[in-house]
C-alpha atoms as a PDB file:
ATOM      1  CA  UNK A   1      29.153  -1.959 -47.221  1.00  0.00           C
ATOM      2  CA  UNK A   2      26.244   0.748 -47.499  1.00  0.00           C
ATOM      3  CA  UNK A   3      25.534   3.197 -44.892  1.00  0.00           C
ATOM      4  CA  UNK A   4      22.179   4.948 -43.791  1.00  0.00           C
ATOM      5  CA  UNK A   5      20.905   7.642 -45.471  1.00  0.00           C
ATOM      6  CA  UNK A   6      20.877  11.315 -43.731  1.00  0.00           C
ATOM      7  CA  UNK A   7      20.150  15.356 -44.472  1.00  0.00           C
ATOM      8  CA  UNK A   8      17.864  16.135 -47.192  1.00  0.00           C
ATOM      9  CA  UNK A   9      17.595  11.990 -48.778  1.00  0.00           C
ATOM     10  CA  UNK A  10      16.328  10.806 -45.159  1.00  0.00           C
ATOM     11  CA  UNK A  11      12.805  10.740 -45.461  1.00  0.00           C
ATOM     12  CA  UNK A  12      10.557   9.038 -42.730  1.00  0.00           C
ATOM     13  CA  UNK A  13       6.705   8.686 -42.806  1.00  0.00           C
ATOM     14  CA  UNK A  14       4.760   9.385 -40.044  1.00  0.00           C
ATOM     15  CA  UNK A  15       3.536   6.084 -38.290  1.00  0.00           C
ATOM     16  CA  UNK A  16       0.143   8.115 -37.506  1.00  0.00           C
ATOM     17  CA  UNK A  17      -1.060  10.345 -40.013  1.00  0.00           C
ATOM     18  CA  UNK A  18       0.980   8.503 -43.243  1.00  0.00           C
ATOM     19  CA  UNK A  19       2.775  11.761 -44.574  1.00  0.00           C
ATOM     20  CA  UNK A  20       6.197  12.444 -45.506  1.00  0.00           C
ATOM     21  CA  UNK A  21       8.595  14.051 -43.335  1.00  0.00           C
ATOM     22  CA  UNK A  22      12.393  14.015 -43.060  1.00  0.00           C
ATOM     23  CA  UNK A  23      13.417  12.015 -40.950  1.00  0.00           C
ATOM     24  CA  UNK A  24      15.198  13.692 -38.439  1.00  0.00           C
ATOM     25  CA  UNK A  25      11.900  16.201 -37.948  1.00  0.00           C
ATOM     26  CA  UNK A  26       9.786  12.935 -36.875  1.00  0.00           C
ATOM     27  CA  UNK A  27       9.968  12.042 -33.001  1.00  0.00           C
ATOM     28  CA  UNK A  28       9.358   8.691 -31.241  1.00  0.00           C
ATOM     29  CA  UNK A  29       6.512   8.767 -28.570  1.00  0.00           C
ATOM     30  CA  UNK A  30       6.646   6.657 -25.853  1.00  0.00           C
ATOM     31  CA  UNK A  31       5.233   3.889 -27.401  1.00  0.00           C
ATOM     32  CA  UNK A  32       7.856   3.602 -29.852  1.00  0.00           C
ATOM     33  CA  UNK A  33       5.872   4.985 -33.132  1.00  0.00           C
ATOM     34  CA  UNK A  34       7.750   7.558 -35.116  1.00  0.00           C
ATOM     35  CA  UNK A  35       5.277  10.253 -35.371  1.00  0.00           C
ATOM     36  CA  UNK A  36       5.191  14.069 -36.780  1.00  0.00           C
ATOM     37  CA  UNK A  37       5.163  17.075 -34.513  1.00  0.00           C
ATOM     38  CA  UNK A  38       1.178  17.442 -35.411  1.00  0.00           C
ATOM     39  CA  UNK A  39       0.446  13.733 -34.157  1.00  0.00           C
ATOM     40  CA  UNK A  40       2.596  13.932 -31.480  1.00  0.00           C
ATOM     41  CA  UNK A  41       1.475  13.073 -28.076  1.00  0.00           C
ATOM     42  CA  UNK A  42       3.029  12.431 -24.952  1.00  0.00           C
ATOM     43  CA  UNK A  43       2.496   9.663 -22.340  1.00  0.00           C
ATOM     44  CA  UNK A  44      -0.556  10.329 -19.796  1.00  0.00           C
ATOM     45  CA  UNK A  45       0.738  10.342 -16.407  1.00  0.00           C
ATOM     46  CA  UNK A  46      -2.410   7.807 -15.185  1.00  0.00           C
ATOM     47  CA  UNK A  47      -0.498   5.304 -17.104  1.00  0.00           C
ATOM     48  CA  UNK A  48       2.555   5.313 -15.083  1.00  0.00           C
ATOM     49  CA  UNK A  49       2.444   2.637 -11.857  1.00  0.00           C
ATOM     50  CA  UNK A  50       0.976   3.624  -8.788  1.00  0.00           C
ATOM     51  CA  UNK A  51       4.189   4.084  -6.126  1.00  0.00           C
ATOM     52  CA  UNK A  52       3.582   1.490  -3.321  1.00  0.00           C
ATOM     53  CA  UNK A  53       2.653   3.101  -0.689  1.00  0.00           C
ATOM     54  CA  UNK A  54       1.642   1.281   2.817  1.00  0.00           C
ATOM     55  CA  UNK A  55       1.064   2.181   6.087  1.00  0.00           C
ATOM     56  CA  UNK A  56       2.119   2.132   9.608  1.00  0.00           C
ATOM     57  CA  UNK A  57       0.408  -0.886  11.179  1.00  0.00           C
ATOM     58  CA  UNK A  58       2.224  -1.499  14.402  1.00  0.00           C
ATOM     59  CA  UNK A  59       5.563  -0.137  16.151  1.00  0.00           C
ATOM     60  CA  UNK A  60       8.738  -2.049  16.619  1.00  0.00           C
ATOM     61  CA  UNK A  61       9.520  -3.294  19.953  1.00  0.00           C
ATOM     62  CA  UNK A  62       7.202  -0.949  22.209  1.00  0.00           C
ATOM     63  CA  UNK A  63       7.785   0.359  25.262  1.00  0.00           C
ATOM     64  CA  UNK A  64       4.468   0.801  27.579  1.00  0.00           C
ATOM     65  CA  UNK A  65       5.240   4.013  30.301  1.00  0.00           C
ATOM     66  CA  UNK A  66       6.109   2.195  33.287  1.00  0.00           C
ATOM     67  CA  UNK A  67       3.506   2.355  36.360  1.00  0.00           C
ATOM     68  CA  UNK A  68       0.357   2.756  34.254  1.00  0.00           C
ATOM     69  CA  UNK A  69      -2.191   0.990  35.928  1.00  0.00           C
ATOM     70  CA  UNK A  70      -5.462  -1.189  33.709  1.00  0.00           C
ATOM     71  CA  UNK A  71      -8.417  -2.620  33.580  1.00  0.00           C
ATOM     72  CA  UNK A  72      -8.883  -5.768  31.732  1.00  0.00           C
ATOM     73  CA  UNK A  73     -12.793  -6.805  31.919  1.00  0.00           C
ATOM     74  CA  UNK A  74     -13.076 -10.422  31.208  1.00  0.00           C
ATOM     75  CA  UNK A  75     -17.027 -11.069  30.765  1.00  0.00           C
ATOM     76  CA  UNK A  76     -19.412 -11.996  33.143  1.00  0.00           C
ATOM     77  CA  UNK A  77     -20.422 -15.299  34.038  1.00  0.00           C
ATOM     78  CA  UNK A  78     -23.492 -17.261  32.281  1.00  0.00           C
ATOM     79  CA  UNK A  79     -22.911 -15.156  29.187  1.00  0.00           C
ATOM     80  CA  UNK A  80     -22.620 -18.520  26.866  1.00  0.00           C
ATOM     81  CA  UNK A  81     -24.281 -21.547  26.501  1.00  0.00           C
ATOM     82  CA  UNK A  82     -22.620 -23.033  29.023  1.00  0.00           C
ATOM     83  CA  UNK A  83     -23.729 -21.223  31.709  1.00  0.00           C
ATOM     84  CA  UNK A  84     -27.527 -21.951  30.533  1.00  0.00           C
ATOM     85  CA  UNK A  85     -30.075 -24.563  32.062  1.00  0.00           C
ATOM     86  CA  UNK A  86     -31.743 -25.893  28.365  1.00  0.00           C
ATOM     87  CA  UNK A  87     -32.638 -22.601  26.392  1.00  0.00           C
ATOM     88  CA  UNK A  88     -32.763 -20.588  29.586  1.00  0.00           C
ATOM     89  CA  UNK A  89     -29.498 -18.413  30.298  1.00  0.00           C
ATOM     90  CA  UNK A  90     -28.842 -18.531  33.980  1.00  0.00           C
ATOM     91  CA  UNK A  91     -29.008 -15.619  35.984  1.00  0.00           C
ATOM     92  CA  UNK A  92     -25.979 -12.377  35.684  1.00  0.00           C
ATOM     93  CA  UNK A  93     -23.478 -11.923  38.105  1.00  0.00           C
ATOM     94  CA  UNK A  94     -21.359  -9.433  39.299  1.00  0.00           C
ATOM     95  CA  UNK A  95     -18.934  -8.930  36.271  1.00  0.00           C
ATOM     96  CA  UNK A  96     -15.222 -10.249  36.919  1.00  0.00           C
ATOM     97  CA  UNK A  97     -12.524  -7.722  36.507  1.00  0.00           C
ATOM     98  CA  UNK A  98      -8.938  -8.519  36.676  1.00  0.00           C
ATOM     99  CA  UNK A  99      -6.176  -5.546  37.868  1.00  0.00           C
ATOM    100  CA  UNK A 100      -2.707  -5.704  37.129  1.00  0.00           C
ATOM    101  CA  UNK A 101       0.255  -2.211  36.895  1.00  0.00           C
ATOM    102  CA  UNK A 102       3.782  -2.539  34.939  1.00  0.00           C
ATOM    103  CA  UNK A 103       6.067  -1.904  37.197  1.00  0.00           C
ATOM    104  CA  UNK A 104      10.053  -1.844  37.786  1.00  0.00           C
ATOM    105  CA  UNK A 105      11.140  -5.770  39.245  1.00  0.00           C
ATOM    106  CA  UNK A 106      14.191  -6.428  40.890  1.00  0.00           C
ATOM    107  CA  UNK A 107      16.141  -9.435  41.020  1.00  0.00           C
ATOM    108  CA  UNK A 108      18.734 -10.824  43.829  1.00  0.00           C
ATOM    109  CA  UNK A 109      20.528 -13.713  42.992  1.00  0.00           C
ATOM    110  CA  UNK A 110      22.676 -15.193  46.486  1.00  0.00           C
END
């Protein structure tokens, strides 16, 4: 059964510039060559993975602030095609709004 070689009969050539070293002076880079301390170069940290990173898009199970009161504007009529005679759009009207409050509801059951 042989064994491996160490001390001064290790010798090791550089997988980058082709000389001689021993072989416990030659390090591996990160891409697994066996290189000198002259031709030695470590990874660039642009070739690392970008972290994942995303962003808030909505909140979990809001909660509007009770008693805020809204508008909600809902168009105005003969704004389409279908409220059009041929090519001509009919005349505007007065724009319809809708109103509407949250508010705290109480139920009695008897």
């Amino acid at each position: 059964m042989s064994s491996y070689a160490y001390g001064k009969k290790a010798w090791g050539i550089c997988d980058q510039c082709g000389q001689r070293f021993l072989l416990n002076s030659l390090r591996t880079q990160w891409n697994a060559l066996k290189v000198c301390q002259e031709c030695y170069d470590p990874k660039h940290p642009q070739l690392e993975p970008r972290r994942n990173v995303s962003d808030a898009i909505a909140l979990y199970q809001p909660r509007p602030t009770p008693d805020d009161q809204f508008n909600v504007f809902l168009g105005q009529i003969g704004d389409s095609a279908i409220g059009s005679i041929g090519m001509i759009p009919e005349s505007l009207s007065s724009p319809t709004v809708a109103y509407t409050f949250t508010g705290n509801l109480t139920v009695t059951i008897t």
